[in-house]
Protein backbone atom coordinates (compact mmCIF):
# COMPACT_ATOMS: atom_id res chain seq x y z
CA UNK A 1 154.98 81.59 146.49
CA UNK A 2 155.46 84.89 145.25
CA UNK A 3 153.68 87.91 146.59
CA UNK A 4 152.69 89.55 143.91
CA UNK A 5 150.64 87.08 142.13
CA UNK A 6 147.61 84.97 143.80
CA UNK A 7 146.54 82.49 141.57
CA UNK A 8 147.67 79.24 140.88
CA UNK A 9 148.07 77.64 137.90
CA UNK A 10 145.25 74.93 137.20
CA UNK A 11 142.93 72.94 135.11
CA UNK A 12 139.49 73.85 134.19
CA UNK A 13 137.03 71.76 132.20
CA UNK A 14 135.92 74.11 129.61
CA UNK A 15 137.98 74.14 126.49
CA UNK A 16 138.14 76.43 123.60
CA UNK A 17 139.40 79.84 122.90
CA UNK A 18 139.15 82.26 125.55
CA UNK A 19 136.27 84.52 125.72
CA UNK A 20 136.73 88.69 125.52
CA UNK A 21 136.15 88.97 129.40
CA UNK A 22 138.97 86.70 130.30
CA UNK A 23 141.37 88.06 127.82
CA UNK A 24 140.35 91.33 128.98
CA UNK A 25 141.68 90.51 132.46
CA UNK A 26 144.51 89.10 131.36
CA UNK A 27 145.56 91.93 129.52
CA UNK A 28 145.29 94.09 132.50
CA UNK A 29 146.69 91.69 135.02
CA UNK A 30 149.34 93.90 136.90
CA UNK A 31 146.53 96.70 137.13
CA UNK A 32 144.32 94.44 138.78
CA UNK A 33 147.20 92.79 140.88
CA UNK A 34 148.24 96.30 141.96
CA UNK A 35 144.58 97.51 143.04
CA UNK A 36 144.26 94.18 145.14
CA UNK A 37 146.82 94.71 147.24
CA UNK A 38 146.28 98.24 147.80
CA UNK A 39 142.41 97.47 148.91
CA UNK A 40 143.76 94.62 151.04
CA UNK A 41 145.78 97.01 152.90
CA UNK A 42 142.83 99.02 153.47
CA UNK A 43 140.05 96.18 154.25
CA UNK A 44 142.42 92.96 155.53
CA UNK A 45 141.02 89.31 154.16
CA UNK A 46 138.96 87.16 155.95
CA UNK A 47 140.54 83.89 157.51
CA UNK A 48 138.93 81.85 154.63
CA UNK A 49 135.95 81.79 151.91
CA UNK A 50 134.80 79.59 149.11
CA UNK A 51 133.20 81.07 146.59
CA UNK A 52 130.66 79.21 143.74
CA UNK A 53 131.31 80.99 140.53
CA UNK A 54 128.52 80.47 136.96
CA UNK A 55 130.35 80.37 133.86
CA UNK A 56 127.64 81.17 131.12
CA UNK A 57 130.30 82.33 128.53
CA UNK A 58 128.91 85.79 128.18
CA UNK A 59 129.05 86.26 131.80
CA UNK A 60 131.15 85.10 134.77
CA UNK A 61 129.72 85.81 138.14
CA UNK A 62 129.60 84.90 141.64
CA UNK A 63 126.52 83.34 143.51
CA UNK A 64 127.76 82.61 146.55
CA UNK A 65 129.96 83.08 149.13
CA UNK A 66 130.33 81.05 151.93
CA UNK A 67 132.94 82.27 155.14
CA UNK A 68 132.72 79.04 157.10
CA UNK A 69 134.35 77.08 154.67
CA UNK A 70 133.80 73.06 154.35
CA UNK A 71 134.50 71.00 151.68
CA UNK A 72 138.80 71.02 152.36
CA UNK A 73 138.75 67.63 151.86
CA UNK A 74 137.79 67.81 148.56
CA UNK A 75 141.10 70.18 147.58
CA UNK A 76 143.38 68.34 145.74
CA UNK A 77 146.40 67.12 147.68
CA UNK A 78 148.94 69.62 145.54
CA UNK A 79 147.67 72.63 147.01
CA UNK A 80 148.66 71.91 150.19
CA UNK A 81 151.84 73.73 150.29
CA UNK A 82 150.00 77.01 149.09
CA UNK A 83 147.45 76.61 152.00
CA UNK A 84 150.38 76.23 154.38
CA UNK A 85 151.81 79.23 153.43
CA UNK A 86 148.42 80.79 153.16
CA UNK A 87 147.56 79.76 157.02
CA UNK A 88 150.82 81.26 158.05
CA UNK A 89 150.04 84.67 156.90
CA UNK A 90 146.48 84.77 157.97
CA UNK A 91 147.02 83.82 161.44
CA UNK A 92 149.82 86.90 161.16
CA UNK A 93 147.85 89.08 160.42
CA UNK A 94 145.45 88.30 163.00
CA UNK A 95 147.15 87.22 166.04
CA UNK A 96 150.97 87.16 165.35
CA UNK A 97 152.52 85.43 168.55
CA UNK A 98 150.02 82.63 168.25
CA UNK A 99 150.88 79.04 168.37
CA UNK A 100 147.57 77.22 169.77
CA UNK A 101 144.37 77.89 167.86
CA UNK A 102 141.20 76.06 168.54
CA UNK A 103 138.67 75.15 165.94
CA UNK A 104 134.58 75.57 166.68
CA UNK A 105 132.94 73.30 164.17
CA UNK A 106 129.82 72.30 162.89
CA UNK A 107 127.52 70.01 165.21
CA UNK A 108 126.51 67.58 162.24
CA UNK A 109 129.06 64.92 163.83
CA UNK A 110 127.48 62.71 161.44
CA UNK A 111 128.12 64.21 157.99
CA UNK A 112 131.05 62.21 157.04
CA UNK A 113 132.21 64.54 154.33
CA UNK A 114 132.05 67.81 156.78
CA UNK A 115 133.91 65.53 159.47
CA UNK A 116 136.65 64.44 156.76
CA UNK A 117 136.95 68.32 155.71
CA UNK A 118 137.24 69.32 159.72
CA UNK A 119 140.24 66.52 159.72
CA UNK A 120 142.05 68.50 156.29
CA UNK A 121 141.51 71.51 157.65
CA UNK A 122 143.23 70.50 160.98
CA UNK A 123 145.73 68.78 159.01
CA UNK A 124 146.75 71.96 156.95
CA UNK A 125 146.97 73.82 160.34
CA UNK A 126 149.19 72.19 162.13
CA UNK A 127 151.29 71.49 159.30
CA UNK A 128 151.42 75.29 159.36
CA UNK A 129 152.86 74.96 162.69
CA UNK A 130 149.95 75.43 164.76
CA UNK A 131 149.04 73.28 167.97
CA UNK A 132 145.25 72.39 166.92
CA UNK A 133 142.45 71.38 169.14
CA UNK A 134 138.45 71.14 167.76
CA UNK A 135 136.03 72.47 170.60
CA UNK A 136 132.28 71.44 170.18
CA UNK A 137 129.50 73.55 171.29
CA UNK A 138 127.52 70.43 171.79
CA UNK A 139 125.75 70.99 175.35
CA UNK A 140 125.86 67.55 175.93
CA UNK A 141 129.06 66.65 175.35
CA UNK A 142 130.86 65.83 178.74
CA UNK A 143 134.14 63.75 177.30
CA UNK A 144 136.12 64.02 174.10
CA UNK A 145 134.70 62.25 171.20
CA UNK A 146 137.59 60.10 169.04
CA UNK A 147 135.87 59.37 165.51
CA UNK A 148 137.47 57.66 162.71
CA UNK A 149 136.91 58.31 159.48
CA UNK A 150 136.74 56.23 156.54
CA UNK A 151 140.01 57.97 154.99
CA UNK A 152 141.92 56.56 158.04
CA UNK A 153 142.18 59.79 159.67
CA UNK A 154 141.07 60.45 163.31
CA UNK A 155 139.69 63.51 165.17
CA UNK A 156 138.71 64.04 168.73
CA UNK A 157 135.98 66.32 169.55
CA UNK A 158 136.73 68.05 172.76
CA UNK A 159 134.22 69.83 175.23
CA UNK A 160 134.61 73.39 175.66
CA UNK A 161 134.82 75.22 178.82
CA UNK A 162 135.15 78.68 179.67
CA UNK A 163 137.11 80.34 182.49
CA UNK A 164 136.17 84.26 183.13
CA UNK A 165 136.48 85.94 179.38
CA UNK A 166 139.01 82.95 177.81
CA UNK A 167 137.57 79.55 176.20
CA UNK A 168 139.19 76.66 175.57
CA UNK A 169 139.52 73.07 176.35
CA UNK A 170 141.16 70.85 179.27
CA UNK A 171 144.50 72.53 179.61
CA UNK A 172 144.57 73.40 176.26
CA UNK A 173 144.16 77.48 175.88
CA UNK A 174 144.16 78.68 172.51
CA UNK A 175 145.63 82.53 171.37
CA UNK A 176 143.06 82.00 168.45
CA UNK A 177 139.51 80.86 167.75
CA UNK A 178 139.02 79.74 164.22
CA UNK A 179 134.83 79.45 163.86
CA UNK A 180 134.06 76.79 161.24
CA UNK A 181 130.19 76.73 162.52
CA UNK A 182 127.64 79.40 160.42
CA UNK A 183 125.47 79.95 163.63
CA UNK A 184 122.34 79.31 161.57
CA UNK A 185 120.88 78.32 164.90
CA UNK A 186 121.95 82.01 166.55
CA UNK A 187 125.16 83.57 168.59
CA UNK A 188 126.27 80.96 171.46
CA UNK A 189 126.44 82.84 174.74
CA UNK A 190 129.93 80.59 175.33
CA UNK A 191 131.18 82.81 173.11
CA UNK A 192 130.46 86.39 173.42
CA UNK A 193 132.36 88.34 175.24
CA UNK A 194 135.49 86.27 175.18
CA UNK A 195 139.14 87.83 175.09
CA UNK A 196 140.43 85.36 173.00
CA UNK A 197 140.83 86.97 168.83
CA UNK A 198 137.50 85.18 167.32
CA UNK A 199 137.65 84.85 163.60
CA UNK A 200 135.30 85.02 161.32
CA UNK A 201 132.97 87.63 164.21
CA UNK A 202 130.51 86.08 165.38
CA UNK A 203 128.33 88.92 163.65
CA UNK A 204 129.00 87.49 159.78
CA UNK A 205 127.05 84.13 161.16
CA UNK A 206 123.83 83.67 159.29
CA UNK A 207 121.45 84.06 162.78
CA UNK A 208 122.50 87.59 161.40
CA UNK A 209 124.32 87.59 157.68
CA UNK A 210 122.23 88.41 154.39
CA UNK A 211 122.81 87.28 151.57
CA UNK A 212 121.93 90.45 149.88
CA UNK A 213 124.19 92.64 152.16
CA UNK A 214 126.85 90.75 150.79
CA UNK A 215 125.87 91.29 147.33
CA UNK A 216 125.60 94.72 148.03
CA UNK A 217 129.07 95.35 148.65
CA UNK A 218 129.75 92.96 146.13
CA UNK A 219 127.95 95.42 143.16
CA UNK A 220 129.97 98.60 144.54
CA UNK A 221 133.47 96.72 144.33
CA UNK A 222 131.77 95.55 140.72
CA UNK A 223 131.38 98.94 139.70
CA UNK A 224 134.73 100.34 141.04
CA UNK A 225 136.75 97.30 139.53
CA UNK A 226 134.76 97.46 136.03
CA UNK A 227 135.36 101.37 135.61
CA UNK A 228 139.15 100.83 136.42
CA UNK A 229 139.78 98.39 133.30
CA UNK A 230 136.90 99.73 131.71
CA UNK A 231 134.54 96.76 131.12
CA UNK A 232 130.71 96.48 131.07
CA UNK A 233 130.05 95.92 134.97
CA UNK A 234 126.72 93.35 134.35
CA UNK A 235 129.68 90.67 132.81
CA UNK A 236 130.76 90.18 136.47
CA UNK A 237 127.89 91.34 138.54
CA UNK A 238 124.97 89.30 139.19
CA UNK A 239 121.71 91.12 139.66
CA UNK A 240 119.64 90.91 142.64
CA UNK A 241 116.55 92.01 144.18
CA UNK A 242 114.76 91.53 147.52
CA UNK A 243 111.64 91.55 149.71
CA UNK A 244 110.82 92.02 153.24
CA UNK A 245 109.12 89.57 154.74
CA UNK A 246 107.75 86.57 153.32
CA UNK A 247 105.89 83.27 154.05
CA UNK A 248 105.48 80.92 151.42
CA UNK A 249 103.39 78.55 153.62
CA UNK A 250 100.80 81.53 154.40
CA UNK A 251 101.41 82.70 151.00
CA UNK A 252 102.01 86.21 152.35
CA UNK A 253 104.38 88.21 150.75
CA UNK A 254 103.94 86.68 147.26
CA UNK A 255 103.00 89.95 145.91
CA UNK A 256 106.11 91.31 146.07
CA UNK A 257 107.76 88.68 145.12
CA UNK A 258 105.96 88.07 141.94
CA UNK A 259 106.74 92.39 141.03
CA UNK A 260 110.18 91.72 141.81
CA UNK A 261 110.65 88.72 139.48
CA UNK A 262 108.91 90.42 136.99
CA UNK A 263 111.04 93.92 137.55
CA UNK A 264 114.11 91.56 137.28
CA UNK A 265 113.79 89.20 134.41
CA UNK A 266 112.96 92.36 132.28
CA UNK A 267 116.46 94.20 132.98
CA UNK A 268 117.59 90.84 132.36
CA UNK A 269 115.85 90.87 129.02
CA UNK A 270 117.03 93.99 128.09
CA UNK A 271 120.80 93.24 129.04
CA UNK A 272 120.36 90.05 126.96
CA UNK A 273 118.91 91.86 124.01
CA UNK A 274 122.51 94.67 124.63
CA UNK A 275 124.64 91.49 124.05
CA UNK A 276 122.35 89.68 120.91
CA UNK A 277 122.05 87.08 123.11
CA UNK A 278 118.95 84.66 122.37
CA UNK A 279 119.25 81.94 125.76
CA UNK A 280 116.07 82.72 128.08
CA UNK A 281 116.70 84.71 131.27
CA UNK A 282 115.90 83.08 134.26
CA UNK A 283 116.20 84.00 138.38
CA UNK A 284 116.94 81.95 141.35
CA UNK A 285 114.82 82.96 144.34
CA UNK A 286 116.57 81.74 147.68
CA UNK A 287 117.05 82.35 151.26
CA UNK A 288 118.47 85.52 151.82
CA UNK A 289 120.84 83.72 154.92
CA UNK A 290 121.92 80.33 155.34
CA UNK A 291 123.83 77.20 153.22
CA UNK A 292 123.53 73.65 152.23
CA UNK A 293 121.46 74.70 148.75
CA UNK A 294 118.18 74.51 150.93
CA UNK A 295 115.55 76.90 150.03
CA UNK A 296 116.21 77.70 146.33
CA UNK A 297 114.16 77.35 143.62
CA UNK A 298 115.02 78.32 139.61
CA UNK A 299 112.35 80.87 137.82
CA UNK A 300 111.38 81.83 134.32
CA UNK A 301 108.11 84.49 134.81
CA UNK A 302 106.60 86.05 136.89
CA UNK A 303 103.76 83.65 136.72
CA UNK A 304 105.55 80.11 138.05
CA UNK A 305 105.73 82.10 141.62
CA UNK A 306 102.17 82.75 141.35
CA UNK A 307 101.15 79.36 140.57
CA UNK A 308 103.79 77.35 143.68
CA UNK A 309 102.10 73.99 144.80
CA UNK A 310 102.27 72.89 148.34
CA UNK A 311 105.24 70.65 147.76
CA UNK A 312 106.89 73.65 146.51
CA UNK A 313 106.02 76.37 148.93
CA UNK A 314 107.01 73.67 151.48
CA UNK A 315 110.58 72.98 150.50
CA UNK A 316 110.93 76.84 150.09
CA UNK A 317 109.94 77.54 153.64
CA UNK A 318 112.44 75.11 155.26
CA UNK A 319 115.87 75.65 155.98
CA UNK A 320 119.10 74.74 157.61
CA UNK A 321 117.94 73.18 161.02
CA UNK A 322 114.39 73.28 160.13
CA UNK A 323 114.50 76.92 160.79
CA UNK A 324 112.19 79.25 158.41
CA UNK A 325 112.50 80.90 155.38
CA UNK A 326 111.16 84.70 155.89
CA UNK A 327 113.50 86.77 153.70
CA UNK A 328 114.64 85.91 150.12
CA UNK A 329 117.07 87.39 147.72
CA UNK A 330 115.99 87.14 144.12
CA UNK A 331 119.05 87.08 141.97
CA UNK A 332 119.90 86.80 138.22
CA UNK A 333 120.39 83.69 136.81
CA UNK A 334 123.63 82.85 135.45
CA UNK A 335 123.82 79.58 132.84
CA UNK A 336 126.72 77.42 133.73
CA UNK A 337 128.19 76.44 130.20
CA UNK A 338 131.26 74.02 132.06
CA UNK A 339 130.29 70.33 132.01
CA UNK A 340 132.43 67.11 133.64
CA UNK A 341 133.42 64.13 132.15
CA UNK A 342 132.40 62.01 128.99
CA UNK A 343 128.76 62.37 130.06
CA UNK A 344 128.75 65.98 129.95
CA UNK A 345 127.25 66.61 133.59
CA UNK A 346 126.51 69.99 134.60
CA UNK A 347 129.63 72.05 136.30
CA UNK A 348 130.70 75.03 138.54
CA UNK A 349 134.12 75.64 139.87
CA UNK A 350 133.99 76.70 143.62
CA UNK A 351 137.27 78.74 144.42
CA UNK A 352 139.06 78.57 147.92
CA UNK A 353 140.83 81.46 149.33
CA UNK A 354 143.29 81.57 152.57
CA UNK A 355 143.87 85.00 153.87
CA UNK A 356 143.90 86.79 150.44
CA UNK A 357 145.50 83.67 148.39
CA UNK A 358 143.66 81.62 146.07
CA UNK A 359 144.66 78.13 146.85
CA UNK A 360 142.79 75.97 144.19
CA UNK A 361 139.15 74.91 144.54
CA UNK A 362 136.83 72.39 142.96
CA UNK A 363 133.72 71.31 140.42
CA UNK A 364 130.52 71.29 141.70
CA UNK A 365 128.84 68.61 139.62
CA UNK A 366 125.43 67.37 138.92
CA UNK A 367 124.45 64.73 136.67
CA UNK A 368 120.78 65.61 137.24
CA UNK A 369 120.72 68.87 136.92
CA UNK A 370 120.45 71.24 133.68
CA UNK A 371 122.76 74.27 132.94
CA UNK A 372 119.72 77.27 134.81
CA UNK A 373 119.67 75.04 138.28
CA UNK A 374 121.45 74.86 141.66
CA UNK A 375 124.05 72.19 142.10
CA UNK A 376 124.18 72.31 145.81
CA UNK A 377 121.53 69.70 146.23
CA UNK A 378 121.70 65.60 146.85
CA UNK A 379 123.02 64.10 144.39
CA UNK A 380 125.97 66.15 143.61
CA UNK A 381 129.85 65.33 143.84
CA UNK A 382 133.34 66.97 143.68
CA UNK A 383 136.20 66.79 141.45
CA UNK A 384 139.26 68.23 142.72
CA UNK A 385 140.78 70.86 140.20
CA UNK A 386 144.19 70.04 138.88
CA UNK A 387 147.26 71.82 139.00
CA UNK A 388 148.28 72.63 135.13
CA UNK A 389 152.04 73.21 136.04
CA UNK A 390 153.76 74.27 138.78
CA UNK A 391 153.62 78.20 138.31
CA UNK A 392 151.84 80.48 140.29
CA UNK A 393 150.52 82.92 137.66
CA UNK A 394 148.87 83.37 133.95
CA UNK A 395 151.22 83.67 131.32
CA UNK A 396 150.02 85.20 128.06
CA UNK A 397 152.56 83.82 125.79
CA UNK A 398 150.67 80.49 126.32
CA UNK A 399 147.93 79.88 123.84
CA UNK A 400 144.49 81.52 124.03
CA UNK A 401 142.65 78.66 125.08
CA UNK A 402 145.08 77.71 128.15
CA UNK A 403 143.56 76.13 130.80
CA UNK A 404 145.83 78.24 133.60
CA UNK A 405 144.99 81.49 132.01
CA UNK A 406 141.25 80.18 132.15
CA UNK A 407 141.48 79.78 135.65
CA UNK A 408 143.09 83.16 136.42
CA UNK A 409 139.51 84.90 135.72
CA UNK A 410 138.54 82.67 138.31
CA UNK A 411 140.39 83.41 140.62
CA UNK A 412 140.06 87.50 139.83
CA UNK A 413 136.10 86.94 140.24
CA UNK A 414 136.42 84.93 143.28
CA UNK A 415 138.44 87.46 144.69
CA UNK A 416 136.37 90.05 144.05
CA UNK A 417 133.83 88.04 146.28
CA UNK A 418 135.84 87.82 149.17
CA UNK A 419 136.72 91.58 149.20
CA UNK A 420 133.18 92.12 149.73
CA UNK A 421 133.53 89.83 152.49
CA UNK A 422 136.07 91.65 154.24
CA UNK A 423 133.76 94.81 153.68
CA UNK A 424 131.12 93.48 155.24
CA UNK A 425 133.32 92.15 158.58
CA UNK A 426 134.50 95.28 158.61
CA UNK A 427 130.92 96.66 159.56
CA UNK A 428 130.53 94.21 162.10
């Protein structure tokens, strides 16, 4: 794959000609390829990230960003090769002369789908060339654990043990600890203090991540990127607000959060009103740590906090692990305009990056939720993107409304996301 050019060629659902902000980025493609790999010099990638983009039309943005990346299993089967090469130069970067790495996963050994991503994931490795063992922090867990999966694959969960400052399993020490577990539940004592490279740090778990740290590296690198090929920043910036503490159960903090919604929709507004554009602003108000979609709720005034029922305020106040919701992040709303199949069911791409590579990604999709909500909630399913052709970058003698030069602002935005990744790691 060349090194110049990070983005793979590949199928999106929306159709139609392409809108000013991709063609925009098209246009200044070597400018942008040039400042990413200077500022990946500067601020290295993290291992991996997925990142959920919105694709209103006016405005392409990310939402998320997730650094303990599931979900593998749900790349299609072409991008393999690209993740291969990917894995190689990450684990370079990191910890050259290592051949044994050891994966820490999730404890949910009975989410199928997070088990079947665990088995891709190890796949990818060791066809990277990488001796691959997976090393539970299960307290319990006194023998390896063989499970077989309904794709016909098999992994073994191994106990982990630690001797002096090195962890690993029976006779099986790694040079590398890949951490594939978000430490909602806090910073295992197995693992501080260990001599063994630890990637991501145990610091960019969410026992201590925000949400809105993130995003505020994220507006920064916004600003910087939007004044080099001199665009409006708000078309790739979502905006956010936050509170201190809150608890919806006690109803304390409300306040604050009602001024803040308020204070947000109208910039919104008045953004919308810049643009001529007539669809209603709306915010989602969510956790300000942790994943799975938990905690999140969609917002159109001011007065809908005011007025939360118990039922409401309940599934607010709960998140991953039955843990508690006391900070939020408000952030703007951004309309997802994709849709799947003949249906029309509500999309958004999710973009996966290896080291600083884009290596493809999928849809998000919802057939029971509208364009405003979160997809990350039951009922959802995947639908692996598609490679287009076999070339690695845009090319703009294709015609406007290519799919491949579609994706490339994708891939841009997503990248974007994961720089402020790295920025963040680097604080920790």
């Amino acid at each position: 794959m060349p090194n110049s050019h990070k983005v793979p060629h590949l199928t999106t659902s929306l159709s139609g000609p392409l809108l000013e902000l991709e063609k925009h980025l098209l246009e200044n493609q070597t400018q942008i390829e040039t400042w990413f790999r200077h500022q990946w010099l500067e601020t290295p990638a993290p291992f991996y990230a997925s990142v959920d983009l919105r694709n209103s039309g006016f405005k392409l943005a990310p939402v998320d960003t997730n650094l303990f990346s599931a979900g593998f299993n749900n790349l299609n089967s072409e991008f393999t090769p690209l993740c291969i090469q990917a894995i190689q130069s990450a684990v370079d970067h990191i910890q050259p002369t290592a051949s044994k790495i050891l994966i820490i996963p999730e404890n949910h050994t009975r989410n199928t789908g997070y088990l079947e991503s665990l088995a891709a994931l190890c796949e990818v490795i060791t066809q990277a060339g990488f001796e691959v063992r997976i090393g539970s922090l299960q307290t319990d867990m006194e023998q390896p654990n063989e499970i077989k999966l309904p794709s016909k694959r098999t992994i073994t969960l191994y106990p982990l043990i630690k001797t002096g400052d090195k962890i690993g399993t029976k006779k099986f020490e790694p040079h590398l600890i890949l951490l594939n577990n978000d430490l909602t539940d806090g910073r295992p004592a197995l693992l501080e203090n260990i001599q063994q490279p630890l990637t991501p740090p145990l610091g960019m778990g969410w026992s201590t991540r925000l949400k809105s740290s993130h995003f505020i590296h994220y507006h920064h690198i916004a600003e910087q990127f939007s004044e080099m090929i001199d665009i409006d920043p708000w078309l790739i910036n979502p905006m956010f607000r936050q509170c201190g503490e809150i608890n919806f159960m006690k109803r304390e903090g409300e306040e604050c959060l009602e001024k803040n919604v308020a204070a947000l929709l109208k910039a919104i507004q008045k953004k919308y009103d810049q643009y001529g554009l007539t669809e209603k602003p709306f915010v989602i108000i969510k956790s300000d740590s942790g994943t799975y979609g938990m905690g999140v709720m969609t917002v159109y005034s001011a007065e809908e906090v005011k007025s939360l029922n118990r039922k409401q305020r309940t599934k607010m106040a709960s998140s991953k692990g039955g843990g508690n919701v006391e900070r939020v992040i408000i952030q703007e709303g951004v309309y997802t305009f994709e849709t799947w199949g003949s249906d029309g069911a509500v999309a958004e791409p999710v973009v996966y990056m290896i080291d600083h590579f884009v290596v493809g990604g999928f849809y998000r999709v919802h057939t029971g939720r509208s364009s405003s909500e979160n997809l990350n909630a039951a009922g959802m399913h995947f639908e692996p993107l598609e490679f287009a052709s076999c070339c690695n970058t845009p090319d703009r003698r294709m015609e406007p409304d290519a799919e491949p030069n579609r994706f490339y602002a994708y891939g841009v935005i997503a990248r974007l996301a994961l720089l402020a990744a790295s920025r963040e790691i680097a604080e920790v």
